[in-house]
C-alpha atoms as a PDB file:
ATOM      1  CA  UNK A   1      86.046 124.776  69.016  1.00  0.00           C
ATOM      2  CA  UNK A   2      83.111 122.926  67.255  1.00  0.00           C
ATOM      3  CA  UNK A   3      84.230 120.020  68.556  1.00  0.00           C
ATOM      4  CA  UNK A   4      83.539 121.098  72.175  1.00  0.00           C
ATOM      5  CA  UNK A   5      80.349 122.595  71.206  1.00  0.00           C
ATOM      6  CA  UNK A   6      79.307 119.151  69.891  1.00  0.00           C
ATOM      7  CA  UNK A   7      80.702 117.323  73.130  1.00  0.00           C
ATOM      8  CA  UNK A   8      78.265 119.360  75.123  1.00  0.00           C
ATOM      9  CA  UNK A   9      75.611 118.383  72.852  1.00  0.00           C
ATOM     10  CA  UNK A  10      75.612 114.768  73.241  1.00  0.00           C
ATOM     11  CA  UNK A  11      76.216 115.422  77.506  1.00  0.00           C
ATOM     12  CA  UNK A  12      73.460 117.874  77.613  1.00  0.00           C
ATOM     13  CA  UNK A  13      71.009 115.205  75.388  1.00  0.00           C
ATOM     14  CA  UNK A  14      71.294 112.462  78.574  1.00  0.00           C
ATOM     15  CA  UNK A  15      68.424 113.175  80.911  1.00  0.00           C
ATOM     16  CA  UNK A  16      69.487 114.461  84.576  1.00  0.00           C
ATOM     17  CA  UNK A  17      67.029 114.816  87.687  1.00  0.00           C
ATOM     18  CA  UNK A  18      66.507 114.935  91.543  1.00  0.00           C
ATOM     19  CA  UNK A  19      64.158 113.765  93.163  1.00  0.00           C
ATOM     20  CA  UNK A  20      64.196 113.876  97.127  1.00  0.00           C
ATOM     21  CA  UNK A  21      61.592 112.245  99.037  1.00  0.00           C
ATOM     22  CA  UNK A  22      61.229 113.786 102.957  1.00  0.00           C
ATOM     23  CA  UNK A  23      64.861 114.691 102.766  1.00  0.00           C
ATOM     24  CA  UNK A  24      65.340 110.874 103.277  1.00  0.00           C
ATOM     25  CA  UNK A  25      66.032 109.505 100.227  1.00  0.00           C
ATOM     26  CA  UNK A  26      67.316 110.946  96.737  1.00  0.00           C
ATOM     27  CA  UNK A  27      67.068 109.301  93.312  1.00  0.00           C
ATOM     28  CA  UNK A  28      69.528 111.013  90.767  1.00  0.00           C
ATOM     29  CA  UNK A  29      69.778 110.441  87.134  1.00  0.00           C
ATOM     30  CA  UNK A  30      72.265 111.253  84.365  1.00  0.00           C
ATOM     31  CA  UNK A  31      75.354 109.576  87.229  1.00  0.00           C
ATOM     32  CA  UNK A  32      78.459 108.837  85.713  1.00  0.00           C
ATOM     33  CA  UNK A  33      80.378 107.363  88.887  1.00  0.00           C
ATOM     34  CA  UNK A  34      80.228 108.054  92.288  1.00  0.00           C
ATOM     35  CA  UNK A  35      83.747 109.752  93.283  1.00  0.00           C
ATOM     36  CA  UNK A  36      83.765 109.107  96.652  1.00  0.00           C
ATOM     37  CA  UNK A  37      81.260 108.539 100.023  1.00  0.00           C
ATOM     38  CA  UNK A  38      80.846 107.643 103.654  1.00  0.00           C
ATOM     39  CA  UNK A  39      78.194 108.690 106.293  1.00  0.00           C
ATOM     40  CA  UNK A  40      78.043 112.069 105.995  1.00  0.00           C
ATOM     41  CA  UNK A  41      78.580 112.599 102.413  1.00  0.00           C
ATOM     42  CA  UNK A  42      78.485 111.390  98.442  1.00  0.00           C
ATOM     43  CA  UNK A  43      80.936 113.467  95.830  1.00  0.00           C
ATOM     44  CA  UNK A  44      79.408 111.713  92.651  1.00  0.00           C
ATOM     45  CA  UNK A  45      80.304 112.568  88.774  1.00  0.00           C
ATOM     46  CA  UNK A  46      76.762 113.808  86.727  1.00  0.00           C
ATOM     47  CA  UNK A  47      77.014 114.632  83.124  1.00  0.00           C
ATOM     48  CA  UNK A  48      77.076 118.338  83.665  1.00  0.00           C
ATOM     49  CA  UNK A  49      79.362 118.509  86.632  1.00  0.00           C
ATOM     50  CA  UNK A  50      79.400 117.155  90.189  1.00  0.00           C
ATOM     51  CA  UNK A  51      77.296 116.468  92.921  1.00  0.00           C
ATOM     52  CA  UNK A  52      77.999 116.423  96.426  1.00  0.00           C
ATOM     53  CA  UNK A  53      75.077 115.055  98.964  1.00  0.00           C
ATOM     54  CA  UNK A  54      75.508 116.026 102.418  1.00  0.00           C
ATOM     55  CA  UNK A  55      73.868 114.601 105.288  1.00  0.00           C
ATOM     56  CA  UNK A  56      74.091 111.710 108.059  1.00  0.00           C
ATOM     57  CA  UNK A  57      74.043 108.186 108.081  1.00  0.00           C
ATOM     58  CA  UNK A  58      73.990 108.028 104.551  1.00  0.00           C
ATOM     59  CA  UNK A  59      74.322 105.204 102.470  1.00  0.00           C
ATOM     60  CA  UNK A  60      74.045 104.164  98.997  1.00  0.00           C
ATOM     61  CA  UNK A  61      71.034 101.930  98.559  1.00  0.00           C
ATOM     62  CA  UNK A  62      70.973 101.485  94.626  1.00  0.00           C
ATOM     63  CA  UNK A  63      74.185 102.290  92.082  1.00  0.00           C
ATOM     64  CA  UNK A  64      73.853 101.799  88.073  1.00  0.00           C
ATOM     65  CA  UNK A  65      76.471 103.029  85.897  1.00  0.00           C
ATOM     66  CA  UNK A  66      74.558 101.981  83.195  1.00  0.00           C
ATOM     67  CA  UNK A  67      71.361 103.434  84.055  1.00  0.00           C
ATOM     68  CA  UNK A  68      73.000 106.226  85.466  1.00  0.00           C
ATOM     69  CA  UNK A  69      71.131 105.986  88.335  1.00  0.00           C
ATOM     70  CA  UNK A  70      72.264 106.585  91.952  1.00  0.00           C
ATOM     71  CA  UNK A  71      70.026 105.929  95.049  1.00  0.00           C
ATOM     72  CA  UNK A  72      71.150 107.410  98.504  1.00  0.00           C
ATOM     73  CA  UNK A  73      69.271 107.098 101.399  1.00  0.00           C
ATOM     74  CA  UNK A  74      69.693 108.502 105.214  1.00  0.00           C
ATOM     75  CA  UNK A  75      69.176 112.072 106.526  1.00  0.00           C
ATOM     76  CA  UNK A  76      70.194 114.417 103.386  1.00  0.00           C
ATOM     77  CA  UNK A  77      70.812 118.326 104.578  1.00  0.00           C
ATOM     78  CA  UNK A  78      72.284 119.576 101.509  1.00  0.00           C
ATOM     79  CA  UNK A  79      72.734 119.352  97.769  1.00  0.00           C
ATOM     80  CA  UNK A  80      76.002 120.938  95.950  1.00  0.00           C
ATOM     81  CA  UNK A  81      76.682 121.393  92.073  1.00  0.00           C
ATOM     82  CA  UNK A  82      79.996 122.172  91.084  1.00  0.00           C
ATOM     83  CA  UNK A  83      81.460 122.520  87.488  1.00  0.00           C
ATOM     84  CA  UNK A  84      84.258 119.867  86.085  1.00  0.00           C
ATOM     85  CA  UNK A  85      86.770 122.483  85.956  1.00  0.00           C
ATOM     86  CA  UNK A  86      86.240 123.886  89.525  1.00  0.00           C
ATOM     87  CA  UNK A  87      86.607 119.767  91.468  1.00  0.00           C
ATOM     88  CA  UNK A  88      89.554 118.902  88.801  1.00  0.00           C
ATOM     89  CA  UNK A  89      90.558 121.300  86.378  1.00  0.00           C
ATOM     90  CA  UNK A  90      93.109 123.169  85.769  1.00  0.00           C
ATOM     91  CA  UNK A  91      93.854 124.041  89.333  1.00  0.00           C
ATOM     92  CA  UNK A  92      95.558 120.978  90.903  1.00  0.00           C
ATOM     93  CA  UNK A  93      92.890 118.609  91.084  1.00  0.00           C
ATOM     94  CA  UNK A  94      90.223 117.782  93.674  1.00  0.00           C
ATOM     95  CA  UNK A  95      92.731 116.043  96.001  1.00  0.00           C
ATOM     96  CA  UNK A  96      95.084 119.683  96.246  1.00  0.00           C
ATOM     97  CA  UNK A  97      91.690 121.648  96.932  1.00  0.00           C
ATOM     98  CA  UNK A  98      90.808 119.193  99.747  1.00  0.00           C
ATOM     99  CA  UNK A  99      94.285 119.320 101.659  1.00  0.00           C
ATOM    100  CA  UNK A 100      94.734 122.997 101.463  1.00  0.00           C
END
């Protein structure tokens, strides 16, 4: 148990932020990888959880793992956070979610 509350320490030290500019481009911080993408969405791993960009025509104009720093740019409509355990927990895993 104090090991998990020490885990969540160190992720919750890393600094994560949004920044949207005219709901054309988004500059997020604190990216671990970027899970999947294509034009109308980005399903990318954050410290705390994921992130899932919706939109059109997107694409990813800047990607540093070591940074942690994701770019997108396009038309963005929507911004989802979801928890670790809710994409790939416990339940099956993202891919039994998606083809249910």
């Amino acid at each position: 148990m104090m090991r998990d509350l020490d885990d969540k320490k160190l992720v919750r030290s890393r600094s994560h932020s949004i920044l949207m500019e005219n709901r054309e481009r988004v500059t997020i911080t604190g990216v671990q990888d970027v899970d999947s993408f294509d034009e109308a969405s980005v399903l990318l791993v954050a410290d705390l959880g994921y992130i899932t960009l919706h939109g059109f025509d997107l694409h990813i104009s800047k990607l540093s793992l070591e940074e942690g720093q994701l770019i997108v740019e396009g038309e963005i409509t929507g911004v989802e956070y979801s928890d670790h355990e809710a994409m790939g927990g416990k339940s099956g895993g993202f891919l039994k979610k998606l083809f249910k």
